[in-house]
PDB file of N, CA and C in Angstrom:
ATOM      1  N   UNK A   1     215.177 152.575 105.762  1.00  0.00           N
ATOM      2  CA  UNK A   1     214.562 153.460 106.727  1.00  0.00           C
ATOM      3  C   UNK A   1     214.786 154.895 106.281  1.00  0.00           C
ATOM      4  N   UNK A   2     214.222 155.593 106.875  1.00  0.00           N
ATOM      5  CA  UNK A   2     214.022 156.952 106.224  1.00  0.00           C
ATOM      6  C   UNK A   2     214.924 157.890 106.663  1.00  0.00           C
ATOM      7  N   UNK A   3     215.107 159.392 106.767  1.00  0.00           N
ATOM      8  CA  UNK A   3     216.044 159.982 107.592  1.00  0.00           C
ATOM      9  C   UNK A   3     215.939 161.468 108.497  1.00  0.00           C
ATOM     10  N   UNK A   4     215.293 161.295 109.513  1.00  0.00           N
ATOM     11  CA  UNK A   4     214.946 161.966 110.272  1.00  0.00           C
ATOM     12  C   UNK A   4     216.747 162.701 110.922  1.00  0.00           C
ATOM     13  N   UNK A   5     216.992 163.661 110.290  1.00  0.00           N
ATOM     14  CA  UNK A   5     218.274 164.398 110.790  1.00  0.00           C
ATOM     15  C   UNK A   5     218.239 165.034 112.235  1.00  0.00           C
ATOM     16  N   UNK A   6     219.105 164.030 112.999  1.00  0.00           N
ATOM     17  CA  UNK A   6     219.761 164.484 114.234  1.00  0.00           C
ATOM     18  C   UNK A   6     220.779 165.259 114.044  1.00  0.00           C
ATOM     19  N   UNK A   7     220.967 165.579 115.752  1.00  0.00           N
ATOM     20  CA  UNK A   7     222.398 166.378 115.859  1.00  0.00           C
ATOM     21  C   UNK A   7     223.772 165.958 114.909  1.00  0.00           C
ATOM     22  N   UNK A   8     224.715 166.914 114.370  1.00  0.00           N
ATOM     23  CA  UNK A   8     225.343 166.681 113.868  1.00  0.00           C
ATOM     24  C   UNK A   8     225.266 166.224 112.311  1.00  0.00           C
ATOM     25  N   UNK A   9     224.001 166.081 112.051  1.00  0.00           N
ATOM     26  CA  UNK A   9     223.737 165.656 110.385  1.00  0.00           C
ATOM     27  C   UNK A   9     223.490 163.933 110.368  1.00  0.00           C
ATOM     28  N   UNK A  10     223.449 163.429 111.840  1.00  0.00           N
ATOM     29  CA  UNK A  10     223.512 162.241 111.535  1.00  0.00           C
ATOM     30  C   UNK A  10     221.443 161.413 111.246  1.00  0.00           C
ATOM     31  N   UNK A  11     221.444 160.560 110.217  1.00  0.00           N
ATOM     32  CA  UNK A  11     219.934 160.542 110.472  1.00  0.00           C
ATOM     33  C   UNK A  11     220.061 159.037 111.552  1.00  0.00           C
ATOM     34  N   UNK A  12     218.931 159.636 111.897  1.00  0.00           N
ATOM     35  CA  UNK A  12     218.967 158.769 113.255  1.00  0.00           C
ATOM     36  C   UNK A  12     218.642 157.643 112.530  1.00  0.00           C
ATOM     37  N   UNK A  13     217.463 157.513 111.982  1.00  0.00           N
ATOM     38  CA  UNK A  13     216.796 156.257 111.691  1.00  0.00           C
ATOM     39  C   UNK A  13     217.633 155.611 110.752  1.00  0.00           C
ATOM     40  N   UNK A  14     218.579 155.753 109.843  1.00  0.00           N
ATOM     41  CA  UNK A  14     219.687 155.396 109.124  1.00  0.00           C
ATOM     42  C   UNK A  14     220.584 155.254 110.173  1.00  0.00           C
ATOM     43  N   UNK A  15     220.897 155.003 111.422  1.00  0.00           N
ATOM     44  CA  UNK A  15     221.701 154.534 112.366  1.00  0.00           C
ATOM     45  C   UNK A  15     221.362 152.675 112.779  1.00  0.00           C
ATOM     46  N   UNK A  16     220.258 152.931 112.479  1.00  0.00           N
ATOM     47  CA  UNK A  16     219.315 151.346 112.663  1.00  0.00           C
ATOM     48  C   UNK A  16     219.289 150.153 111.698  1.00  0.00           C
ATOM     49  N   UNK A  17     219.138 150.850 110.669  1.00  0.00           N
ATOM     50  CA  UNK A  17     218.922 150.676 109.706  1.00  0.00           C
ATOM     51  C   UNK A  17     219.244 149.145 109.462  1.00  0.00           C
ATOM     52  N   UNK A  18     220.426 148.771 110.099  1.00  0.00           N
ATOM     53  CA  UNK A  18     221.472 147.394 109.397  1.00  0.00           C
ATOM     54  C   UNK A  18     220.874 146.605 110.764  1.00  0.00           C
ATOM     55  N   UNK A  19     219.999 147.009 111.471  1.00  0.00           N
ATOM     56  CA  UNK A  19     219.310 146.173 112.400  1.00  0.00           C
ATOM     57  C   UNK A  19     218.820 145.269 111.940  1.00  0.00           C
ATOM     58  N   UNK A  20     218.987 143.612 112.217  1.00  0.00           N
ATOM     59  CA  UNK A  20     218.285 142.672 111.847  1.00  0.00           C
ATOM     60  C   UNK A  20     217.630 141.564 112.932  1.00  0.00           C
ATOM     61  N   UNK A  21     216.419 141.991 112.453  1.00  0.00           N
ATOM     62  CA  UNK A  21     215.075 141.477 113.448  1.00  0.00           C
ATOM     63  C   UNK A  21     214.817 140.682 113.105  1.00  0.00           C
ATOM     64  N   UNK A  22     214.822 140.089 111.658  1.00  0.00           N
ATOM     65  CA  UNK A  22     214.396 138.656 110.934  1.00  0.00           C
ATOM     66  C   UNK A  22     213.061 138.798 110.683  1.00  0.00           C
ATOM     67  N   UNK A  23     212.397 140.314 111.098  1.00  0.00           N
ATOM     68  CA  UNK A  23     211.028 140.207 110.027  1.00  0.00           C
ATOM     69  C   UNK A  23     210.857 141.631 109.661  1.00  0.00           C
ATOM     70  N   UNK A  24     210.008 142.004 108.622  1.00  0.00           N
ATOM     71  CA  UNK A  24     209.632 143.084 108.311  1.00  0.00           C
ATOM     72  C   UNK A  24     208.989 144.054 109.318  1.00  0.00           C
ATOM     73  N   UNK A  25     207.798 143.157 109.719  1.00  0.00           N
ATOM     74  CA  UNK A  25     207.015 143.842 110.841  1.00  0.00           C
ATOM     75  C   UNK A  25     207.871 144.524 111.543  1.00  0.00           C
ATOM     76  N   UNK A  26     208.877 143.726 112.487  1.00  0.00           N
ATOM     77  CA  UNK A  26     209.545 144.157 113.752  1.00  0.00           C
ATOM     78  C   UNK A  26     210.254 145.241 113.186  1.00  0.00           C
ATOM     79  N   UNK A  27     210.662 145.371 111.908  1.00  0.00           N
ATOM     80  CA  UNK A  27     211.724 146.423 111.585  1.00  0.00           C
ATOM     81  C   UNK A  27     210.890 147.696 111.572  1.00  0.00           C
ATOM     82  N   UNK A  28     209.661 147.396 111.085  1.00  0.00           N
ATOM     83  CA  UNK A  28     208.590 148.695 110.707  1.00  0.00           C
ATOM     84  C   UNK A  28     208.073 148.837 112.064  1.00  0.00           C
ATOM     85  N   UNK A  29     208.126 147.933 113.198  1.00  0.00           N
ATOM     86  CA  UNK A  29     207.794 149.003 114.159  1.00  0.00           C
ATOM     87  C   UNK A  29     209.369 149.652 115.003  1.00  0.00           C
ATOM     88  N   UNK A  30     210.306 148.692 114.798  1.00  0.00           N
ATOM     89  CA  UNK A  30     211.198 149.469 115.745  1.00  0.00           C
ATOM     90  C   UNK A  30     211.939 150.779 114.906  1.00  0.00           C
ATOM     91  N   UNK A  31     211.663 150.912 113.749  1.00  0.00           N
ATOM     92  CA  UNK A  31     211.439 152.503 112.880  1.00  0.00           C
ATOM     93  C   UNK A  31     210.592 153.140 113.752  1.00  0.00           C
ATOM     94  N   UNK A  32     209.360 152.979 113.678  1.00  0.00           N
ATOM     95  CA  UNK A  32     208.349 153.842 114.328  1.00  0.00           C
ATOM     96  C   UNK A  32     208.610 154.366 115.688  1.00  0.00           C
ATOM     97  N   UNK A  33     209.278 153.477 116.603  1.00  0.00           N
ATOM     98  CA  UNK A  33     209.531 153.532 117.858  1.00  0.00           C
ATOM     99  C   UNK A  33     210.850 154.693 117.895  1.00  0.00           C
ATOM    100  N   UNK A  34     211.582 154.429 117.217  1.00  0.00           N
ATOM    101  CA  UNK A  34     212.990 155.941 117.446  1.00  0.00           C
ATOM    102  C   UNK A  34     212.285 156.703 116.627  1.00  0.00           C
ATOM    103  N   UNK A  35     211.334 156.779 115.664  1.00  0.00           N
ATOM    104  CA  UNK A  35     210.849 157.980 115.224  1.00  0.00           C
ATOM    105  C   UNK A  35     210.475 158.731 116.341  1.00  0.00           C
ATOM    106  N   UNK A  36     209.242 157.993 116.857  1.00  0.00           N
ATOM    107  CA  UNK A  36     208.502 158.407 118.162  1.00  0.00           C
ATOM    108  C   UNK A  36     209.561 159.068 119.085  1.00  0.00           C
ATOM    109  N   UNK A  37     210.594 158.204 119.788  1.00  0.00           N
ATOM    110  CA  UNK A  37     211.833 158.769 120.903  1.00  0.00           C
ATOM    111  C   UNK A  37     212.592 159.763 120.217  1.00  0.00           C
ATOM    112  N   UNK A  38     212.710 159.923 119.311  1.00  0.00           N
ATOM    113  CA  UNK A  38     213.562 161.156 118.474  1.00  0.00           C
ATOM    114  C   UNK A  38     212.497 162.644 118.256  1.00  0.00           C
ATOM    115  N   UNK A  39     211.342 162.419 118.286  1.00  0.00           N
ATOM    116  CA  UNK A  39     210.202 163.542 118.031  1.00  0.00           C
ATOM    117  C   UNK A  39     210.176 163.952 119.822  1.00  0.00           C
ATOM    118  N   UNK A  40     210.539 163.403 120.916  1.00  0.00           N
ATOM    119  CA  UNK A  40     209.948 163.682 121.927  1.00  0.00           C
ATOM    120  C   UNK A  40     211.309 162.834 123.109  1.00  0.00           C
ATOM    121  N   UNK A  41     211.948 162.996 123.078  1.00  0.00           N
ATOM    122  CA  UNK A  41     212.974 162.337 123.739  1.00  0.00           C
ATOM    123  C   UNK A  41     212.877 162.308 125.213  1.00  0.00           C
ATOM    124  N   UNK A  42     212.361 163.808 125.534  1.00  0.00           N
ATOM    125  CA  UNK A  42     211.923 163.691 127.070  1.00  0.00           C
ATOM    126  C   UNK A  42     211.063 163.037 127.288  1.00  0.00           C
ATOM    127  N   UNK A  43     210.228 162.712 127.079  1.00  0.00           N
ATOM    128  CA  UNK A  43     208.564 162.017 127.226  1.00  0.00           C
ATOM    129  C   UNK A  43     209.103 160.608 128.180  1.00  0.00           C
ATOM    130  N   UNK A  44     207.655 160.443 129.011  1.00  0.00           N
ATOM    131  CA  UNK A  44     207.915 159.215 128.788  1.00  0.00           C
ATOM    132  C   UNK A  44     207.161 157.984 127.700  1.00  0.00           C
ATOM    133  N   UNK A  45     206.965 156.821 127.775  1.00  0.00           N
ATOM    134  CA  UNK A  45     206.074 156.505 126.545  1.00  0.00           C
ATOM    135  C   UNK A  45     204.750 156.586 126.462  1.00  0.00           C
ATOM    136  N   UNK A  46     204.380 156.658 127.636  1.00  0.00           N
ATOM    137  CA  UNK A  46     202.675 156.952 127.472  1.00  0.00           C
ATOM    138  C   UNK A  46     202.709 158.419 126.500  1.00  0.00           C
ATOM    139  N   UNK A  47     203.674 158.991 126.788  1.00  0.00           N
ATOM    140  CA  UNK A  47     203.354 160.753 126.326  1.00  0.00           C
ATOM    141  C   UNK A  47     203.954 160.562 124.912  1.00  0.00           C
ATOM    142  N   UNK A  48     204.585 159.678 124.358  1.00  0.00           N
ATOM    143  CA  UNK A  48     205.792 159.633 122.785  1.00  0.00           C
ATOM    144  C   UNK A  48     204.635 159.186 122.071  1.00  0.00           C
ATOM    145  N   UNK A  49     203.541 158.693 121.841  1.00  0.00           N
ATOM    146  CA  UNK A  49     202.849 158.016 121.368  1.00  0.00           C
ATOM    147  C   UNK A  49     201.374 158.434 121.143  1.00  0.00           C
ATOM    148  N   UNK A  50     200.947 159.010 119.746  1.00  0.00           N
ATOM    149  CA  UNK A  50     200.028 159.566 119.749  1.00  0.00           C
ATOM    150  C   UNK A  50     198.221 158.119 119.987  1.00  0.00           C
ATOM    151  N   UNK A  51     198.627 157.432 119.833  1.00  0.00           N
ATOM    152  CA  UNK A  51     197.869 156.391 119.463  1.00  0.00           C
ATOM    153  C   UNK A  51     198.107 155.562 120.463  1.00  0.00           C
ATOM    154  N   UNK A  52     197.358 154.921 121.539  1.00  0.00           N
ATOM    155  CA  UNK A  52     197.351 153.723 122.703  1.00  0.00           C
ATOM    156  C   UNK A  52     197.688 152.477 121.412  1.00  0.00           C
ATOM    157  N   UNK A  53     197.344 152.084 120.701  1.00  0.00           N
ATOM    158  CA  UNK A  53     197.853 151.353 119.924  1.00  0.00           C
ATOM    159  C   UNK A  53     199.648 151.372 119.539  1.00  0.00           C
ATOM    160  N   UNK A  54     199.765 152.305 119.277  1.00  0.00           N
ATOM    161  CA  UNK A  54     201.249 152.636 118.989  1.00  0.00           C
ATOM    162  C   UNK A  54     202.359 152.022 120.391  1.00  0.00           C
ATOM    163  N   UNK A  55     201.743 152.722 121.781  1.00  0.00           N
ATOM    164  CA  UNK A  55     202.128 152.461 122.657  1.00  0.00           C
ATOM    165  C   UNK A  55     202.426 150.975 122.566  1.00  0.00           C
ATOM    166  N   UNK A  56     201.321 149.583 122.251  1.00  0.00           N
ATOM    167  CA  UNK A  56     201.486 148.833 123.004  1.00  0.00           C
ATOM    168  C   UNK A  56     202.401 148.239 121.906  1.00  0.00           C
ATOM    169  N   UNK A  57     202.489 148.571 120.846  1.00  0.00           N
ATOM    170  CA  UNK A  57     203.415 148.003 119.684  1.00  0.00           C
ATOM    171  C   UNK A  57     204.923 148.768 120.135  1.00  0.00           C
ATOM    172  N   UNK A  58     204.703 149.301 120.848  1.00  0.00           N
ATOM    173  CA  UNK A  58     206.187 149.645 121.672  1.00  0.00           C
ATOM    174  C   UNK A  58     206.531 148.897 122.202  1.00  0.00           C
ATOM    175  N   UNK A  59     205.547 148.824 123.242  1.00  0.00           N
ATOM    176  CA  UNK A  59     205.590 147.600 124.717  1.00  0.00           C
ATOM    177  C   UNK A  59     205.929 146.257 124.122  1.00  0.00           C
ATOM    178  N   UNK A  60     205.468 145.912 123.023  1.00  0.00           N
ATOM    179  CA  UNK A  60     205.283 144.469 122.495  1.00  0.00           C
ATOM    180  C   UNK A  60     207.091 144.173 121.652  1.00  0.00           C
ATOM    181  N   UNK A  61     207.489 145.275 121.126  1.00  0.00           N
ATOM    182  CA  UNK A  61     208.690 145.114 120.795  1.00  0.00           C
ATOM    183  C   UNK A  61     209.757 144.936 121.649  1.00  0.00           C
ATOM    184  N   UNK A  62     209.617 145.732 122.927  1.00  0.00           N
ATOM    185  CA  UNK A  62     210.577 145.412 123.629  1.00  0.00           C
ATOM    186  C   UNK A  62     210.396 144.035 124.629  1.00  0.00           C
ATOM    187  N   UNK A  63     209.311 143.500 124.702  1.00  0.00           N
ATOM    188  CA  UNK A  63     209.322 142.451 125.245  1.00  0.00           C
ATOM    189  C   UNK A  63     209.047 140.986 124.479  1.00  0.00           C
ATOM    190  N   UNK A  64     209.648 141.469 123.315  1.00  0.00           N
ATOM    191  CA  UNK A  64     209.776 140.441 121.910  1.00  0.00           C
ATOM    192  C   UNK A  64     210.570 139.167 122.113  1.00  0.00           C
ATOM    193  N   UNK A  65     210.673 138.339 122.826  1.00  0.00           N
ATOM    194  CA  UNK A  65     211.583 136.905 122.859  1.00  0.00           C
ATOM    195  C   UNK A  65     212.213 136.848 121.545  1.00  0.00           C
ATOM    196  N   UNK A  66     211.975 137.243 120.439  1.00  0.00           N
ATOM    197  CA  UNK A  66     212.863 137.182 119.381  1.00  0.00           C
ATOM    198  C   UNK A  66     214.006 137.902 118.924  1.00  0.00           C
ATOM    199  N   UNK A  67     213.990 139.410 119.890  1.00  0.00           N
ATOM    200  CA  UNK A  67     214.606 140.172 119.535  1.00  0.00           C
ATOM    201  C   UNK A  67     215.589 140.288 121.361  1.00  0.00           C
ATOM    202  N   UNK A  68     216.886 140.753 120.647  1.00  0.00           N
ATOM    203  CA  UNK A  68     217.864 141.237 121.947  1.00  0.00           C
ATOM    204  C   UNK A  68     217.829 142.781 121.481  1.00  0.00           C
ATOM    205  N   UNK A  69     218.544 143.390 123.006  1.00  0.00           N
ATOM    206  CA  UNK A  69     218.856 144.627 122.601  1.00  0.00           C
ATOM    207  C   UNK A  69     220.004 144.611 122.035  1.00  0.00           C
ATOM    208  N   UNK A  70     220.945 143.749 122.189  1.00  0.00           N
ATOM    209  CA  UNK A  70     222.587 143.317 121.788  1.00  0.00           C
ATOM    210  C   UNK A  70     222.582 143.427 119.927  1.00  0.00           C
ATOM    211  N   UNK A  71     221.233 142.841 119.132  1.00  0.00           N
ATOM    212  CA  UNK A  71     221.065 143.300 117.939  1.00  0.00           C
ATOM    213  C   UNK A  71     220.728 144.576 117.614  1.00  0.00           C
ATOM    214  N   UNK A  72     220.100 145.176 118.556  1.00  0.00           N
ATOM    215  CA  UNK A  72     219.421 146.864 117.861  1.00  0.00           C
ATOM    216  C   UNK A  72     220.884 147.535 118.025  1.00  0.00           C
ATOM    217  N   UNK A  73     221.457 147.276 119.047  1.00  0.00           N
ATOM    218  CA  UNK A  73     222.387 147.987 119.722  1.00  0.00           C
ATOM    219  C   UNK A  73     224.036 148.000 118.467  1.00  0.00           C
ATOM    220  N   UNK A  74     224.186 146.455 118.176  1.00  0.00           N
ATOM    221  CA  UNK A  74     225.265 146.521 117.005  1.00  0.00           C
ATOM    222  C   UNK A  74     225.070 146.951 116.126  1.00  0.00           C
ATOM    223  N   UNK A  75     223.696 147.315 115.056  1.00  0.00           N
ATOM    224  CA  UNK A  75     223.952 148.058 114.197  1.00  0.00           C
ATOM    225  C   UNK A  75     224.210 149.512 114.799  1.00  0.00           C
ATOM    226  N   UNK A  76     223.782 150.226 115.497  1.00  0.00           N
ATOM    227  CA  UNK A  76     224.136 151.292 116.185  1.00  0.00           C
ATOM    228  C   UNK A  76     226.003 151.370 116.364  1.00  0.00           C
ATOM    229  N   UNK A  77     226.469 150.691 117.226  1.00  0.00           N
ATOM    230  CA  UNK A  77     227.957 149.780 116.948  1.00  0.00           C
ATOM    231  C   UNK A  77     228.566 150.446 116.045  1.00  0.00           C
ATOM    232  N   UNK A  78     227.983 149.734 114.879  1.00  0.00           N
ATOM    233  CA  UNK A  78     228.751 149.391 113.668  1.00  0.00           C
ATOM    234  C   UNK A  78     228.857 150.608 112.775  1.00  0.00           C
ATOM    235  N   UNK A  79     228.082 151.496 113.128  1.00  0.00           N
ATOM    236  CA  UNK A  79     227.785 152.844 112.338  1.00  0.00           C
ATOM    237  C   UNK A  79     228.794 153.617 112.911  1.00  0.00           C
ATOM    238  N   UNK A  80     228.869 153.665 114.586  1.00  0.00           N
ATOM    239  CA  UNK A  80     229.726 154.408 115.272  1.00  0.00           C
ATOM    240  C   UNK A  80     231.316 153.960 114.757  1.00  0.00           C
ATOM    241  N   UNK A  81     231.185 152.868 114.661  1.00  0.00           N
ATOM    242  CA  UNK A  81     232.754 152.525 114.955  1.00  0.00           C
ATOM    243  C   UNK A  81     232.996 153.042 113.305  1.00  0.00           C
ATOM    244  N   UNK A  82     232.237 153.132 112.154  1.00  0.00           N
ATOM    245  CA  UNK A  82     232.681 153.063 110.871  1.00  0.00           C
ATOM    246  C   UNK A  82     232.365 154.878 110.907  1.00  0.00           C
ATOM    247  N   UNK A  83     232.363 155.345 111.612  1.00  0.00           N
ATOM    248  CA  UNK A  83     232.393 157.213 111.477  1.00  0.00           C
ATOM    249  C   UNK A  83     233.628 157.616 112.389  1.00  0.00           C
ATOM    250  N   UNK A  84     234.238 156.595 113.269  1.00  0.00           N
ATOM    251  CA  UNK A  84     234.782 156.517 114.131  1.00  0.00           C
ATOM    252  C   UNK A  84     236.529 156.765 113.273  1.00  0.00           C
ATOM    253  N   UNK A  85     236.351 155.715 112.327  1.00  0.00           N
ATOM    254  CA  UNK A  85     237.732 155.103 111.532  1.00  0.00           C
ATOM    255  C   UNK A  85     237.465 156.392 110.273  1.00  0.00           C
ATOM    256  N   UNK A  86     236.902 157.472 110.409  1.00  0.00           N
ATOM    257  CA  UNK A  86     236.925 158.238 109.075  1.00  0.00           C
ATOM    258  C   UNK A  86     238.031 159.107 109.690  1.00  0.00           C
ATOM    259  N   UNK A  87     238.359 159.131 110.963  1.00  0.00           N
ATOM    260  CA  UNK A  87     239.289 160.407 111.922  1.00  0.00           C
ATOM    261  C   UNK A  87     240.273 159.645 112.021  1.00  0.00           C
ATOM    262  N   UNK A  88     241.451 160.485 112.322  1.00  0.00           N
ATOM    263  CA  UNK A  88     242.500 160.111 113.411  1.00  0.00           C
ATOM    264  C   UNK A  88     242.649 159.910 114.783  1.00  0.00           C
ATOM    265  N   UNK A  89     241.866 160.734 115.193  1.00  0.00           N
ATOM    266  CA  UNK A  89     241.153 161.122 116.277  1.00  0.00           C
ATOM    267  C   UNK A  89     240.332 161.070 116.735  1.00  0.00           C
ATOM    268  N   UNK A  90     239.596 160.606 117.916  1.00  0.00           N
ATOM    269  CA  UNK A  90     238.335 160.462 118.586  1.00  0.00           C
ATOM    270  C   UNK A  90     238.159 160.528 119.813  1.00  0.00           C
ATOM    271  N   UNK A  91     237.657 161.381 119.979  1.00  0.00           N
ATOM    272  CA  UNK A  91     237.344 161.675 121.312  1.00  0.00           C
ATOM    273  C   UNK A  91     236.120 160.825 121.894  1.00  0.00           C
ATOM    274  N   UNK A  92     236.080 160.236 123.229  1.00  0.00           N
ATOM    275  CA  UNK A  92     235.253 159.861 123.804  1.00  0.00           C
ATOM    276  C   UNK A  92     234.613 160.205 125.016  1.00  0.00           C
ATOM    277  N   UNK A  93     233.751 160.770 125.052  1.00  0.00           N
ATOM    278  CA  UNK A  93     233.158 161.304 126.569  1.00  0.00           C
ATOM    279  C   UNK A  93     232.632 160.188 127.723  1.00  0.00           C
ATOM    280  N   UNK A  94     233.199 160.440 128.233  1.00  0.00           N
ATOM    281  CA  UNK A  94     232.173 159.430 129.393  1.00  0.00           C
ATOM    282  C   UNK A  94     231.758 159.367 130.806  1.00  0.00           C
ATOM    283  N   UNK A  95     230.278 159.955 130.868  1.00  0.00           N
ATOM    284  CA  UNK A  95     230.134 160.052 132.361  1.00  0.00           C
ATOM    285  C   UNK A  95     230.237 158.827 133.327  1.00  0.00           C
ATOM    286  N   UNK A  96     231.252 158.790 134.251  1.00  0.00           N
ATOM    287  CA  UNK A  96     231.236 158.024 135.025  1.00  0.00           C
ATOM    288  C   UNK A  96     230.552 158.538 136.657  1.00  0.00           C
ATOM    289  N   UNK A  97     229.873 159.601 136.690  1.00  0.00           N
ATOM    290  CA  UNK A  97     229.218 160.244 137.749  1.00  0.00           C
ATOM    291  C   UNK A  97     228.054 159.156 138.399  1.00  0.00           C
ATOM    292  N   UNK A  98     228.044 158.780 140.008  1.00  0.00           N
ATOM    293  CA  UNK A  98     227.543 157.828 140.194  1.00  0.00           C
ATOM    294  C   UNK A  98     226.188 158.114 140.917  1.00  0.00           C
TER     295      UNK A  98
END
């Protein structure tokens, strides 16, 4: 995946990257999809998406029976926890505001 630089130097789409969907397709659209949420974060998805097509290949990923969020989510995980172990230290924020 490519590397669209977020806050901090981190590339987002290299956060995903070790995501495994078990097909090409799904990987090339759920790239497209944090491209899209990373270009426009406020939006909602009708507005992230230049193309009604794009949209529904959004829609269609997240309601993929093949895919969990528990997989997109561990490579995400696994990146954190391995930038995590480069410190001594780590701070963790966490809103618990209800």
């Amino acid at each position: 995946m490519g590397g669209q630089q977020g806050q901090f130097g981190l590339s987002i789409i290299d956060e995903f990257s070790d995501t495994n969907v078990g097909d090409l397709r799904l990987a090339g659209r759920l790239e497209k999809v944090v491209q899209s949420v990373i270009r426009c974060p406020s939006h909602s998805f009708p507005n992230m998406f230049a193309e009604p097509s794009e949209l529904e290949g959004a829609y269609r990923l997240f309601t993929n029976q093949r895919i969990e969020w528990k997989q997109i989510f561990e490579a995400h995980k696994q990146k954190s926890f391995s930038r995590a172990s480069e410190h001594q230290v780590v701070v963790v924020a966490h809103d618990t505001t209800p």
